[in-house]
C-alpha atoms as a PDB file:
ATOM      1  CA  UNK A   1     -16.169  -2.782 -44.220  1.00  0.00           C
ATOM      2  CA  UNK A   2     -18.328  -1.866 -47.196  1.00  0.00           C
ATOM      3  CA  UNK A   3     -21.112  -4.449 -48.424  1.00  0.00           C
ATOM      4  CA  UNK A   4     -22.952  -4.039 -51.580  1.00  0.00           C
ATOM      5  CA  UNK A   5     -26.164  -6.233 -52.310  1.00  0.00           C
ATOM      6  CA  UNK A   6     -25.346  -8.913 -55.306  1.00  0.00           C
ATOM      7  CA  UNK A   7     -27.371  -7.949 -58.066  1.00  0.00           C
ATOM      8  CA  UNK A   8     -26.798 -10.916 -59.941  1.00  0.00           C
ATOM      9  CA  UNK A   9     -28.089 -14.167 -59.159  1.00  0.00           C
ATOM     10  CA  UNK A  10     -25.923 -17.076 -58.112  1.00  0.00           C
ATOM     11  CA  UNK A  11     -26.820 -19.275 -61.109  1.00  0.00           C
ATOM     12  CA  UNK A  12     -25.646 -16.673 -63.563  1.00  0.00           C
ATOM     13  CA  UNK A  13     -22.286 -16.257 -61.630  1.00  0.00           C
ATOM     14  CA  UNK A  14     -21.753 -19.909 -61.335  1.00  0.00           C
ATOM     15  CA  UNK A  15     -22.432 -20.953 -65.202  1.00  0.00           C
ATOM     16  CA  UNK A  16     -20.333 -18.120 -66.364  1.00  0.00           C
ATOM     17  CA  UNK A  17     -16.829 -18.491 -67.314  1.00  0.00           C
ATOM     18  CA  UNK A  18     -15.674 -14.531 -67.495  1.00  0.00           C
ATOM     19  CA  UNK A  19     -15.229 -13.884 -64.025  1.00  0.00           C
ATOM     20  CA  UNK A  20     -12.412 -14.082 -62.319  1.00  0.00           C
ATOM     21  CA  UNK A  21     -10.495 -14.746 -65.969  1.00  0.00           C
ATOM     22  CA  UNK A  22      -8.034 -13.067 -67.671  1.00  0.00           C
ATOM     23  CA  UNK A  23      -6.414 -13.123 -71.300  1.00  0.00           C
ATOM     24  CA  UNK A  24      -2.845 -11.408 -69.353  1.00  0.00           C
ATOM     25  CA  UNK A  25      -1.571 -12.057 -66.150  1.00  0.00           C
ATOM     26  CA  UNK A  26      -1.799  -7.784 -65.786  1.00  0.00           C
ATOM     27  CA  UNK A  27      -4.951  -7.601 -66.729  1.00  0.00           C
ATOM     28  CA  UNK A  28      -6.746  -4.184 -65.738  1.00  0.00           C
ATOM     29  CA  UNK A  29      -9.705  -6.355 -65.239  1.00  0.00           C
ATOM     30  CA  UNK A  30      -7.860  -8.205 -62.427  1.00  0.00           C
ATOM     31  CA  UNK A  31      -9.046  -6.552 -58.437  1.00  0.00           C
ATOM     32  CA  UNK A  32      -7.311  -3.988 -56.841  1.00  0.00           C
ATOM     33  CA  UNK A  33      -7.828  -4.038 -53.033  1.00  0.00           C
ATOM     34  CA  UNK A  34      -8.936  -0.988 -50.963  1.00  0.00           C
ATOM     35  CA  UNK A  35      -6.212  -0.396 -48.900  1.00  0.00           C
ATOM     36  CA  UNK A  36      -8.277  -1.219 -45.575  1.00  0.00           C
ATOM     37  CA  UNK A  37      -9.263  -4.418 -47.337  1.00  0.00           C
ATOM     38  CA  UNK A  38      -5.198  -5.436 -47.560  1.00  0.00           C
ATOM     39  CA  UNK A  39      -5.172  -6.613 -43.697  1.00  0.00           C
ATOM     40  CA  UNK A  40      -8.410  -8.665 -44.516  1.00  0.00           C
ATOM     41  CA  UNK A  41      -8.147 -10.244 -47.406  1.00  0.00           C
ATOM     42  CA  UNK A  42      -5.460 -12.252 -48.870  1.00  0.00           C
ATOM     43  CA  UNK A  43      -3.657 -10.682 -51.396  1.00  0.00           C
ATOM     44  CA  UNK A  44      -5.067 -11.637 -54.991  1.00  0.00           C
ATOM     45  CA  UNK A  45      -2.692 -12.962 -57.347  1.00  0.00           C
ATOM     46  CA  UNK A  46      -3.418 -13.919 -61.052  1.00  0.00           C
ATOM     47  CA  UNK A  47      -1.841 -17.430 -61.714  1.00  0.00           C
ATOM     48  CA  UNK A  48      -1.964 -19.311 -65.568  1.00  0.00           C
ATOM     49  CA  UNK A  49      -4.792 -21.960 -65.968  1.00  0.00           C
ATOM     50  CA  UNK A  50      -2.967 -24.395 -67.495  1.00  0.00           C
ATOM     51  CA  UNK A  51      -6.382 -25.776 -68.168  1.00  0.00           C
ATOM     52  CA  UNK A  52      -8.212 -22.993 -70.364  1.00  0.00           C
ATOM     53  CA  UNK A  53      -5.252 -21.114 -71.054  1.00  0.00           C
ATOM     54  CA  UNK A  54      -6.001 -18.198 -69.342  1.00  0.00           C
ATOM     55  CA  UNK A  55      -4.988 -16.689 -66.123  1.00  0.00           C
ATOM     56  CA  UNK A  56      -7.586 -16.624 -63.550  1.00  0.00           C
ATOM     57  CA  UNK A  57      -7.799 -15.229 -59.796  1.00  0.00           C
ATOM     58  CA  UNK A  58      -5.927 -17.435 -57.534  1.00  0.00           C
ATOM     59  CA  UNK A  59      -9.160 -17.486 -55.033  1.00  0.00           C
ATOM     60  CA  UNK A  60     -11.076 -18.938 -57.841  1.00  0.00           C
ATOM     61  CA  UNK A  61     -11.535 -22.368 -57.859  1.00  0.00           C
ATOM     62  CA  UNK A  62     -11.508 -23.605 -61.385  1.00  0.00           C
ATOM     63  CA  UNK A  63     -13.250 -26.851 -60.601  1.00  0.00           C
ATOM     64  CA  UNK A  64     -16.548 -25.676 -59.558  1.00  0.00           C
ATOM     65  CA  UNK A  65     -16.081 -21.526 -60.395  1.00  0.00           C
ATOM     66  CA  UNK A  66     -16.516 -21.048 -56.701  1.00  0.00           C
ATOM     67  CA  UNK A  67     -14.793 -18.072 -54.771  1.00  0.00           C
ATOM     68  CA  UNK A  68     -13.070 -19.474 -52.047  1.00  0.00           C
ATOM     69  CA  UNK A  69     -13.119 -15.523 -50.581  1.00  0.00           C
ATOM     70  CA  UNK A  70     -16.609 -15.023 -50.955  1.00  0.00           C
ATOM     71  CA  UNK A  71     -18.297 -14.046 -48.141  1.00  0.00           C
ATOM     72  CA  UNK A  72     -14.965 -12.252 -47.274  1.00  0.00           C
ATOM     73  CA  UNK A  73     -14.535 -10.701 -50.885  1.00  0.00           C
ATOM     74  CA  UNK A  74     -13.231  -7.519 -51.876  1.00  0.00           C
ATOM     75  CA  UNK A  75     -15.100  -4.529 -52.383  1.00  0.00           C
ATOM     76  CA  UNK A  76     -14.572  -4.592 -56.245  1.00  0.00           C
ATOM     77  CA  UNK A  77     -15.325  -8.010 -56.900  1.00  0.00           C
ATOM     78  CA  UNK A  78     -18.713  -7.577 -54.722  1.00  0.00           C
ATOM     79  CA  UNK A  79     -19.577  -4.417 -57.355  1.00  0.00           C
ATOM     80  CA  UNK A  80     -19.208  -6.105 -60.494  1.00  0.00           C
ATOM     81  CA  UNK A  81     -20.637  -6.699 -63.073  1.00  0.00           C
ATOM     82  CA  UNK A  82     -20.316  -2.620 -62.351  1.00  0.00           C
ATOM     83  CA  UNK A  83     -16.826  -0.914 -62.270  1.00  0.00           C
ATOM     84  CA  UNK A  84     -14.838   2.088 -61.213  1.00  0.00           C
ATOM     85  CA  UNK A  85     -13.814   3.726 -64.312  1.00  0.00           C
ATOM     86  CA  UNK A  86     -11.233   6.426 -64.945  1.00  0.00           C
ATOM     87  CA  UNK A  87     -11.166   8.183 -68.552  1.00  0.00           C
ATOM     88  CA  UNK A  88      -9.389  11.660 -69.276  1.00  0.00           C
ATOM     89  CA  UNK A  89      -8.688  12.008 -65.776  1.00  0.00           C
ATOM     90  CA  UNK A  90     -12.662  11.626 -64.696  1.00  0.00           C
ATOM     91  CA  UNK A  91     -13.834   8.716 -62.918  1.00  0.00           C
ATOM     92  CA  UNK A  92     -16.947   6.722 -63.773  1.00  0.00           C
ATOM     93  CA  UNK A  93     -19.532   4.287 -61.760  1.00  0.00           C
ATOM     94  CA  UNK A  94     -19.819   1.969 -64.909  1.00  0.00           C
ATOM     95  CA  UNK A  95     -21.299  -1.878 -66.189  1.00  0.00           C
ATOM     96  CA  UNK A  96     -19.253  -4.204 -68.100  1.00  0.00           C
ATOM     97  CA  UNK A  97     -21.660  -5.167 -71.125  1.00  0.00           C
ATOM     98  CA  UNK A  98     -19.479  -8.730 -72.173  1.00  0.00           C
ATOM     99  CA  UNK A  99     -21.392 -10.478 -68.393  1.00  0.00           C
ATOM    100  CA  UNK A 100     -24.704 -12.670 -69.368  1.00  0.00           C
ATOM    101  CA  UNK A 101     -26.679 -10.813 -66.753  1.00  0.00           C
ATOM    102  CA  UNK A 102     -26.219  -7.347 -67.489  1.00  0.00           C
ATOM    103  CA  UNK A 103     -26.989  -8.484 -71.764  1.00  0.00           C
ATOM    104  CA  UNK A 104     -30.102 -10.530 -70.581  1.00  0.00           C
ATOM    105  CA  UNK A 105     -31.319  -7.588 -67.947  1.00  0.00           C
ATOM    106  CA  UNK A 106     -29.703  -4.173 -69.302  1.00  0.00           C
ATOM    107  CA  UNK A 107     -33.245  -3.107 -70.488  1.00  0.00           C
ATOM    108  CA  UNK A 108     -35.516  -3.924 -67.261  1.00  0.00           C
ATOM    109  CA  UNK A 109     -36.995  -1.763 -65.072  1.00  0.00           C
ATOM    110  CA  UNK A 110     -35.408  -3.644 -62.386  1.00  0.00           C
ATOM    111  CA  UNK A 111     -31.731  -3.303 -63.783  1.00  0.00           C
ATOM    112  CA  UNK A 112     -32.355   0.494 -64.668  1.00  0.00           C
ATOM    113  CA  UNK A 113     -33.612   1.165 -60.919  1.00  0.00           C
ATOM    114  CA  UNK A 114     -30.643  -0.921 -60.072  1.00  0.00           C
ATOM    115  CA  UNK A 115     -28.647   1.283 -61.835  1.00  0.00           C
ATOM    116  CA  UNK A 116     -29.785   4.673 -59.979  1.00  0.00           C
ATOM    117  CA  UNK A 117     -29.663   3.046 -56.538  1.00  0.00           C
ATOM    118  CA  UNK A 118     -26.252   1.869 -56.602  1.00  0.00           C
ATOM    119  CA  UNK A 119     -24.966   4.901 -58.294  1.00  0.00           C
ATOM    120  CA  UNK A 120     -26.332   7.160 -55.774  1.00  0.00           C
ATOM    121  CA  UNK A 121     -24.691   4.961 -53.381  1.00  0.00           C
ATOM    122  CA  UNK A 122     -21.450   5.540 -54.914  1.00  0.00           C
ATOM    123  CA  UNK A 123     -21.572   9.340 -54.759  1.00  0.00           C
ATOM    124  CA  UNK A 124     -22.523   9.055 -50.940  1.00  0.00           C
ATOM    125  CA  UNK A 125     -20.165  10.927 -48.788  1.00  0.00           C
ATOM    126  CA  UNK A 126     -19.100   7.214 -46.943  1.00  0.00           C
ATOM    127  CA  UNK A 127     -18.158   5.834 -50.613  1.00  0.00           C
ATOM    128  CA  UNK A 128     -16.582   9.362 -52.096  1.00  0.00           C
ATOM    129  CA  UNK A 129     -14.402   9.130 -48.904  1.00  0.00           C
ATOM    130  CA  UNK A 130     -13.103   5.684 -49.713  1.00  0.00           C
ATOM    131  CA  UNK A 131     -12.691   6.312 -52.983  1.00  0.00           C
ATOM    132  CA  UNK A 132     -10.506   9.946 -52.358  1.00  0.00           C
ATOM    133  CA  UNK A 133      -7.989   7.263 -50.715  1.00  0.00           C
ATOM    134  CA  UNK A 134      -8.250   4.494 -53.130  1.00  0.00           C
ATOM    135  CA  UNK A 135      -7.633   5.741 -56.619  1.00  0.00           C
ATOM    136  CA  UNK A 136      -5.878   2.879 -57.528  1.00  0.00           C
ATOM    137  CA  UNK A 137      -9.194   0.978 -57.888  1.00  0.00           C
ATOM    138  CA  UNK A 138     -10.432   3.310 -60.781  1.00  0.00           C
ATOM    139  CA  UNK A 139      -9.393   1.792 -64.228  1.00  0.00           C
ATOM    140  CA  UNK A 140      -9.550   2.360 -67.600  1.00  0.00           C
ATOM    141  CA  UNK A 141     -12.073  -0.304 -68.991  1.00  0.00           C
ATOM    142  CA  UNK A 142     -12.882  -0.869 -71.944  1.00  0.00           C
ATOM    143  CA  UNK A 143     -16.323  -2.409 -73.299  1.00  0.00           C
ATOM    144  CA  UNK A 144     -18.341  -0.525 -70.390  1.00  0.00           C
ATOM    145  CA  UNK A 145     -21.116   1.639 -70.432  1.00  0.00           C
ATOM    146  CA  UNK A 146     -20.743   4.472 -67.713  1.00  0.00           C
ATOM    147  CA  UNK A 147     -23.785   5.238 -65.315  1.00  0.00           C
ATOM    148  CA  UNK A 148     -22.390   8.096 -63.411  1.00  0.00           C
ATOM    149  CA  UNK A 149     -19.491  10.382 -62.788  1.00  0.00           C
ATOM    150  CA  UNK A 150     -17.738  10.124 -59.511  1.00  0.00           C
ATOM    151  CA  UNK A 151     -16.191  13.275 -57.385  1.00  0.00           C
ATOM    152  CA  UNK A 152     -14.313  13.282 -54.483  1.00  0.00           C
END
């Protein structure tokens, strides 16, 4: 199972209300599961939040914007606030600018070293093999910057 260290801390995550929320129900922000990850975890549906009007992950609970999958969560939810982009048939390691962290830290040392080591670990041959049989995980974003192009 791939693991990728949080980069953002907890209290960010937790005080944040753009995770795990969506304006559609077919959001292309919504996860897509690796397809080893489909026998682990639960499928994720998108359900209406009657609440906020919004749709939000079903593992999300809306009461204390805890993950109920967390330790257990899928590969794409543990890279954010980075992305798999696709644009023009390429496919990009990329950062959504709209989460706190990334607009508070984007110009730190720490963030841009950030940036380098998880982008070379996305070109690694264990990642590019994952990601030559789960395509369906790159997705055109919009309101990203990209770090690095991907092949595989």
């Amino acid at each position: 199972m791939l693991k990728i260290k949080q980069l953002v801390p907890e209290g960010y995550c937790l005080k944040c209300r753009g995770c795990c929320r969506f304006s559609q129900e077919d959001s292309v922000w919504s996860p897509r599961l690796l397809k080893e990850e489909t026998s682990r975890v639960s499928q994720i549906f998108i359900v209406a939040d009657k609440s906020e009007g919004t749709f939000v992950c079903s593992h999300l609970n809306v009461s204390d914007n805890n993950c109920r999958v967390y330790g257990s969560r899928p590969f794409e939810c543990q890279l954010y606030p980075f992305l798999l982009s696709s644009r023009e048939n390429k496919k990009f390691l990329a950062v959504d600018l709209n989460c706190p962290f990334v607009k508070d830290n984007k110009d730190t040392e720490m963030f841009k070293a950030y940036c380098v080591q998880i982008a070379d670990l996305m070109k690694s041959p264990a990642f590019s093999a994952v990601f030559k049989n789960n395509t369906q995980i790159f997705q055109p974003y919009a309101g990203v910057s990209e770090i690095a192009e991907l092949e595989f």
